[in-house]
C-alpha atoms as a PDB file:
ATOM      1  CA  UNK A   1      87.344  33.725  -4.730  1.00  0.00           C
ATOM      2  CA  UNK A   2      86.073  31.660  -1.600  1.00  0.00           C
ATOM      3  CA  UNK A   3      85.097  33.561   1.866  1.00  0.00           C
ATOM      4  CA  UNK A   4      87.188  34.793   3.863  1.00  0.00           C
ATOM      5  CA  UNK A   5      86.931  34.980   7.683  1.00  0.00           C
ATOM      6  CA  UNK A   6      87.501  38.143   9.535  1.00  0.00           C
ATOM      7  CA  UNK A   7      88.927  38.397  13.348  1.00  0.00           C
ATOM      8  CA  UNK A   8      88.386  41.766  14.863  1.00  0.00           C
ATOM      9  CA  UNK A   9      90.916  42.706  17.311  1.00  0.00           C
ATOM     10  CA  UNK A  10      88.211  43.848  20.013  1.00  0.00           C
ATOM     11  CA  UNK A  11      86.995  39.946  19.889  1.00  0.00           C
ATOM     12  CA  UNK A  12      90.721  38.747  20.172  1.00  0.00           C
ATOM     13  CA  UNK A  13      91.869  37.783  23.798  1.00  0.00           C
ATOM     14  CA  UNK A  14      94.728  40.221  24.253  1.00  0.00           C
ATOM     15  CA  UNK A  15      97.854  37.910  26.136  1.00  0.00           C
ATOM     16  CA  UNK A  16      99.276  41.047  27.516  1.00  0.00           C
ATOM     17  CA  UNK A  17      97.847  44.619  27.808  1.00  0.00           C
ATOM     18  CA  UNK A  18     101.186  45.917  25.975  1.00  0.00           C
ATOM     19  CA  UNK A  19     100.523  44.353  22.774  1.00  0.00           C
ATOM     20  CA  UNK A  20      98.553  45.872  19.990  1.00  0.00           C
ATOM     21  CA  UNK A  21      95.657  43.627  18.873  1.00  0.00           C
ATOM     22  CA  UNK A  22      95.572  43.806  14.365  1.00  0.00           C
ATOM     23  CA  UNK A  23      92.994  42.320  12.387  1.00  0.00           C
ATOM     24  CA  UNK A  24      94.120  38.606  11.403  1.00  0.00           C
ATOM     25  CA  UNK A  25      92.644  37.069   7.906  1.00  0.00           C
ATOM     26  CA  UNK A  26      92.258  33.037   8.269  1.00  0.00           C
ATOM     27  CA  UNK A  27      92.265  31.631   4.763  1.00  0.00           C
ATOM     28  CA  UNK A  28      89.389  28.991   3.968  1.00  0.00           C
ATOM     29  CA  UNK A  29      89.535  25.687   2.986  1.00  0.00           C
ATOM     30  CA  UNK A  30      88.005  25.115  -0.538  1.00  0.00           C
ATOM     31  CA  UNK A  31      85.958  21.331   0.259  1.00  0.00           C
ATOM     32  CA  UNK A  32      83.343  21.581  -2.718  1.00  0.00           C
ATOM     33  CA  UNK A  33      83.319  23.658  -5.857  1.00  0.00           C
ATOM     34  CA  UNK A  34      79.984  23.617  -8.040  1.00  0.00           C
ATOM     35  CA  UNK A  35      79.956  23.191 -11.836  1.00  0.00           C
ATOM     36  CA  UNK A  36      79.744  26.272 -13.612  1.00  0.00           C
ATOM     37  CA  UNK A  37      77.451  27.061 -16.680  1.00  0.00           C
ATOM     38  CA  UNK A  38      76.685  29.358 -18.812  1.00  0.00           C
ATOM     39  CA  UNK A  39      74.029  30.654 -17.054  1.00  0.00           C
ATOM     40  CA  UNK A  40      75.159  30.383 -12.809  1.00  0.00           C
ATOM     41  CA  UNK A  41      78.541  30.839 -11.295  1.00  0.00           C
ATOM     42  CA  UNK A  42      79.976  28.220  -9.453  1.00  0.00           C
ATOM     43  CA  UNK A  43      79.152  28.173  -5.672  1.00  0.00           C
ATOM     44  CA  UNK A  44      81.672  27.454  -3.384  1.00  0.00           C
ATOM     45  CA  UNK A  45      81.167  25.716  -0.197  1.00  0.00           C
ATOM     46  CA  UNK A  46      84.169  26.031   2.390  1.00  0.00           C
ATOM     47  CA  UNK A  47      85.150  24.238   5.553  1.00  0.00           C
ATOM     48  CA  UNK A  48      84.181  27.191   7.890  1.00  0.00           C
ATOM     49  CA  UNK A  49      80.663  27.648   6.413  1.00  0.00           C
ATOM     50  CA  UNK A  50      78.019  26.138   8.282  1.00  0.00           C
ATOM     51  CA  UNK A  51      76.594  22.787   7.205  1.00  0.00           C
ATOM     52  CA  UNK A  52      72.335  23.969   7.069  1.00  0.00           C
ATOM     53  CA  UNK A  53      70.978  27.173   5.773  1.00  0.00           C
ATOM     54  CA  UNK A  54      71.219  28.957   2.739  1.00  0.00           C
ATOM     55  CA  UNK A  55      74.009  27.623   1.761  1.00  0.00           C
ATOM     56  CA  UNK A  56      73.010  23.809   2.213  1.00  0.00           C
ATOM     57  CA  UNK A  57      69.474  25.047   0.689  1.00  0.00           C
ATOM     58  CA  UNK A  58      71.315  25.762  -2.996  1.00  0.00           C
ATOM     59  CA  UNK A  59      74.094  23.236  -2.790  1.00  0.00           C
ATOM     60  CA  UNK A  60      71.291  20.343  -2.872  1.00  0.00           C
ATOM     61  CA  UNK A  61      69.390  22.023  -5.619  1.00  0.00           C
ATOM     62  CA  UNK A  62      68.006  24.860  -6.179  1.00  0.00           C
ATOM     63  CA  UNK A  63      64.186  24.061  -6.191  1.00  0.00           C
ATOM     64  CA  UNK A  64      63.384  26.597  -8.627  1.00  0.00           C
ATOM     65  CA  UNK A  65      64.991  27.349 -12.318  1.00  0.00           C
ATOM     66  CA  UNK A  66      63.747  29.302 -15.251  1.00  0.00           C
ATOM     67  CA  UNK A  67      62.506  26.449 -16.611  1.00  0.00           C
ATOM     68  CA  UNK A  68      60.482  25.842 -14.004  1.00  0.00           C
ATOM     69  CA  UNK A  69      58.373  28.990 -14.437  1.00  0.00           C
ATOM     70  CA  UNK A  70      56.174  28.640 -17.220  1.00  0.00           C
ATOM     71  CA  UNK A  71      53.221  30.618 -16.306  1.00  0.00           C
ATOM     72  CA  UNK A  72      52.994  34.736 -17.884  1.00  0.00           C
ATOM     73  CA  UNK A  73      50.587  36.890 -15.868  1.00  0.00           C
ATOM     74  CA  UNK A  74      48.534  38.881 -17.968  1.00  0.00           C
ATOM     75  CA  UNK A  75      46.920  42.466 -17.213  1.00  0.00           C
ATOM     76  CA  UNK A  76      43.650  41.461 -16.067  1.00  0.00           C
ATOM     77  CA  UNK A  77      45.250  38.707 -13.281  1.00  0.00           C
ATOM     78  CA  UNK A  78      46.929  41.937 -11.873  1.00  0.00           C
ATOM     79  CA  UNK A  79      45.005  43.970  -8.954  1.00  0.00           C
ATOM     80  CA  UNK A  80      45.986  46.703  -7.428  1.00  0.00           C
ATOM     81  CA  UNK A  81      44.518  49.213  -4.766  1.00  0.00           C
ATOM     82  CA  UNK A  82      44.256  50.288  -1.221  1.00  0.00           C
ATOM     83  CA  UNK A  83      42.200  49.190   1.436  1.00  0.00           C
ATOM     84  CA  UNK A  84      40.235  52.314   2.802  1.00  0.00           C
ATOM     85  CA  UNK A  85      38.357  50.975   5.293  1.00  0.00           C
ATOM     86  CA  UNK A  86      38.022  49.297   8.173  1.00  0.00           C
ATOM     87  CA  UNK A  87      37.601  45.370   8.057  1.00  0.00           C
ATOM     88  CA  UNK A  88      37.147  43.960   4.984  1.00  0.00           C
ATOM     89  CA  UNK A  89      38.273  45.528   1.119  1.00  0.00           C
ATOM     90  CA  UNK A  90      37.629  43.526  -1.708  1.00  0.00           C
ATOM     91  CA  UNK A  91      40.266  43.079  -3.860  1.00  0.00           C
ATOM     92  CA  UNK A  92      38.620  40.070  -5.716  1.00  0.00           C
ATOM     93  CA  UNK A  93      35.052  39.954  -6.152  1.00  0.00           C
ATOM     94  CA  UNK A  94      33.170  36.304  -5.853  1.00  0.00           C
ATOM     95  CA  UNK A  95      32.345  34.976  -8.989  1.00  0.00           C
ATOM     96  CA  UNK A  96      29.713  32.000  -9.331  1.00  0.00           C
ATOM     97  CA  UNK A  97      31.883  30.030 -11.850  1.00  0.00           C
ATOM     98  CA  UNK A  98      35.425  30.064 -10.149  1.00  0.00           C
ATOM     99  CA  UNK A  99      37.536  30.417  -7.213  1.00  0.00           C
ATOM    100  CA  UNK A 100      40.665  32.712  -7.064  1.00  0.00           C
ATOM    101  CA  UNK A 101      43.595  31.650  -7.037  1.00  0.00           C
ATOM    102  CA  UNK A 102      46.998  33.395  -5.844  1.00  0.00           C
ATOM    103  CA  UNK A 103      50.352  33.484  -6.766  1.00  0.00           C
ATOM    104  CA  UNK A 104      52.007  36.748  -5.390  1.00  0.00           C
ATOM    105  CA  UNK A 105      50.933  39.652  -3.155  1.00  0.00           C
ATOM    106  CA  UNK A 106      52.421  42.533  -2.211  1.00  0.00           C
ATOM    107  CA  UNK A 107      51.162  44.806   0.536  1.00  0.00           C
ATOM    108  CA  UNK A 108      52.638  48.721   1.730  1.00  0.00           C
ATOM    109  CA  UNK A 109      51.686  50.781   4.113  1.00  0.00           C
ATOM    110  CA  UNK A 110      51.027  54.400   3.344  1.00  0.00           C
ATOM    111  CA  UNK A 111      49.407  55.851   6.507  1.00  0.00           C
ATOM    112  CA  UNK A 112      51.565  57.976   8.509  1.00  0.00           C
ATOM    113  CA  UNK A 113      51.250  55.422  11.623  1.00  0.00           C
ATOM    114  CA  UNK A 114      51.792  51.489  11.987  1.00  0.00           C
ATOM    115  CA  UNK A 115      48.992  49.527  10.365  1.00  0.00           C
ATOM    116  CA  UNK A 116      47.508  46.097  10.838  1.00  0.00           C
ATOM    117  CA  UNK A 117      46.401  44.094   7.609  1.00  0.00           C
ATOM    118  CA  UNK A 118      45.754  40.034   7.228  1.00  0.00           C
ATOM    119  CA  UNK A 119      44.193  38.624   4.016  1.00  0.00           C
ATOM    120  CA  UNK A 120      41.244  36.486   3.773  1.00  0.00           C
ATOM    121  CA  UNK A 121      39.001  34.810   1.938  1.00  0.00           C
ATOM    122  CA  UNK A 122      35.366  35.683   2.556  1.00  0.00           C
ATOM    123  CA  UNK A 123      34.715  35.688   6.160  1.00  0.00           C
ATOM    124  CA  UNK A 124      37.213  32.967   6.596  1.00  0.00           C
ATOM    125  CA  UNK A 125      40.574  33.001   8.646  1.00  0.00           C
ATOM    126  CA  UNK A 126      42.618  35.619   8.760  1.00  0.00           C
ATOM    127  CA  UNK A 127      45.777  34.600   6.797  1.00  0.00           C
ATOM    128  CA  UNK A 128      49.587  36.582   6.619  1.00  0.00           C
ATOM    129  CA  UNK A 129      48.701  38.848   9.575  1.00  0.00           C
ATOM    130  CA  UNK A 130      51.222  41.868  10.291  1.00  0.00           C
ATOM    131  CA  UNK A 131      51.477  44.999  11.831  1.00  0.00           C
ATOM    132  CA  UNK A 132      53.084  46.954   9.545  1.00  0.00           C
ATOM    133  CA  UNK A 133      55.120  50.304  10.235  1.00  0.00           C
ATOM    134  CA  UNK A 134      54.342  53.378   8.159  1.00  0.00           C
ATOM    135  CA  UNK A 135      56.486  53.402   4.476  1.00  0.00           C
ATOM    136  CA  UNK A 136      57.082  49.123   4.602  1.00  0.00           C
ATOM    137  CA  UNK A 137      55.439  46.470   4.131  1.00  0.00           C
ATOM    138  CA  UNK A 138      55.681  42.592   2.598  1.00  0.00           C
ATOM    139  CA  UNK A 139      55.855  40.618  -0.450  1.00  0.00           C
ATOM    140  CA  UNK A 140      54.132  36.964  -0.185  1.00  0.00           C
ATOM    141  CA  UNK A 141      55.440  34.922  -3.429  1.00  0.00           C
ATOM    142  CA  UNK A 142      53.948  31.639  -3.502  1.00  0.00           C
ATOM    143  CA  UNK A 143      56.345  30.524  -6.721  1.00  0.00           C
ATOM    144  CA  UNK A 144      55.374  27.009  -7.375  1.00  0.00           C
ATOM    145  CA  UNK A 145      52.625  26.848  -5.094  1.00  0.00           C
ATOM    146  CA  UNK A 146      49.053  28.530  -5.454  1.00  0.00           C
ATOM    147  CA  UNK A 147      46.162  30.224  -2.446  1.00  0.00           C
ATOM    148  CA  UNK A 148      42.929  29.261  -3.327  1.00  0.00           C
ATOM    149  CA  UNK A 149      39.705  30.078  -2.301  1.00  0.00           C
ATOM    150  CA  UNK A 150      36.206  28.298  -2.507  1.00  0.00           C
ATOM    151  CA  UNK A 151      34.158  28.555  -6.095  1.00  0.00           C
ATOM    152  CA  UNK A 152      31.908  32.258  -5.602  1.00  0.00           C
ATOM    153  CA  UNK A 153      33.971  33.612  -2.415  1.00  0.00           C
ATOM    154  CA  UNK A 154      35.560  37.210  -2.684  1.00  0.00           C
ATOM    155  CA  UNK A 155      39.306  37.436  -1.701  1.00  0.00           C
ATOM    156  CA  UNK A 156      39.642  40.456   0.967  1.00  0.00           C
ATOM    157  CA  UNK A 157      42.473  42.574   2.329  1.00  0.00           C
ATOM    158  CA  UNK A 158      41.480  43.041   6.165  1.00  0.00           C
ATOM    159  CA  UNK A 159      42.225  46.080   8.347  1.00  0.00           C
ATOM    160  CA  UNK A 160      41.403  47.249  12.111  1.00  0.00           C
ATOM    161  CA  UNK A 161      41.951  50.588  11.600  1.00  0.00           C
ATOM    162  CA  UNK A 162      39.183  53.309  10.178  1.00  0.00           C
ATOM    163  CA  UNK A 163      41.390  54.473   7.390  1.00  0.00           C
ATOM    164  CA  UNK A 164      44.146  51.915   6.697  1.00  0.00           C
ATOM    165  CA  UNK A 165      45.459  53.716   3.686  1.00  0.00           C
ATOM    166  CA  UNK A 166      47.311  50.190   2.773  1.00  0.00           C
ATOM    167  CA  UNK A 167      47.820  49.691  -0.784  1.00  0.00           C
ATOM    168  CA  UNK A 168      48.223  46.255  -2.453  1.00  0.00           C
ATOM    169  CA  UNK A 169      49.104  44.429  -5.548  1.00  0.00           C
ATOM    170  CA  UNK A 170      47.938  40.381  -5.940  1.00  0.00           C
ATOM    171  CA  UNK A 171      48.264  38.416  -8.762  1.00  0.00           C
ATOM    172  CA  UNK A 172      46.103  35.776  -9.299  1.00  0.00           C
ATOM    173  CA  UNK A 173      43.339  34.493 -11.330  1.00  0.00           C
ATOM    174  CA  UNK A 174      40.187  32.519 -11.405  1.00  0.00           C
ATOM    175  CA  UNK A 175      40.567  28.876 -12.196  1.00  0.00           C
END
């Protein structure tokens, strides 16, 4: 069933103060209908959608299908912790035969007060700084794209704060 556009009566002009405002329903014009498989509903673009965003992002292809994902993470790429002190917490060590690469982190904070937390590699720039509030925080997917650091350099969660209490869960692996 395509959108539908609501008018409020509070954002209706009133043409005299006598008349009561009601909700009116404008019915949209079906332009563009996707083909439907087995797998994805159709997606149906209307004249009173807007021509960029989302919309415009999956009508010209969506850049990522199953297919497209081939890699399987196993338990050793996974690491998870919390970042207890102040500066840097290793979550990767260095290791003299490969570099880390990233595909996905996730970060929370746990504290009891708003947090600040960036990622690095080494001593290098600080990288997806935030300040998060206490009991949120972010996920970074880099599907179809990879971080990586320099052969032998440690990848660090970073924190101003004494006692961060920030957990965090990356997956990547050395290459």
């Amino acid at each position: 069933m395509p959108f539908k556009k609501l008018i409020l009566p509070e954002l209706q002009k009133p043409k005299e103060k006598a008349e009561k405002l009601e909700p009116k329903i404008e019915h949209a014009e079906i332009v563009r209908v996707t083909p439907q498989t087995e797998e994805q509903k159709p997606i149906i673009l209307t004249k009173t959608d807007p021509t960029g965003g989302w919309k415009r992002f999956i009508l010209e292809g969506d850049p990522i299908s199953v297919t497209d994902i081939t890699k399987a993470f196993s338990e050793a790429d996974v690491y998870s912790g919390k970042a207890t002190a102040q500066y840097d917490n290793t979550v990767k060590a260095a290791d003299p035969t490969g570099s880390f690469e990233i595909s996905l982190i996730d970060c929370w904070n746990n504290s009891g007060a708003d947090r600040n937390v960036a990622f690095r590699f080494g001593t290098g720039t600080l990288r997806f700084e935030k300040k998060i509030a206490d009991k949120t925080g972010f996920i970074l997917n880099l599907v179809k794209t990879k971080w990586r650091g320099g052969i032998n350099t440690p990848f660090n969660i970073y924190s101003y704060e004494t006692s961060p209490a920030v957990s965090y869960t990356v997956f990547g692996e050395l290459v």
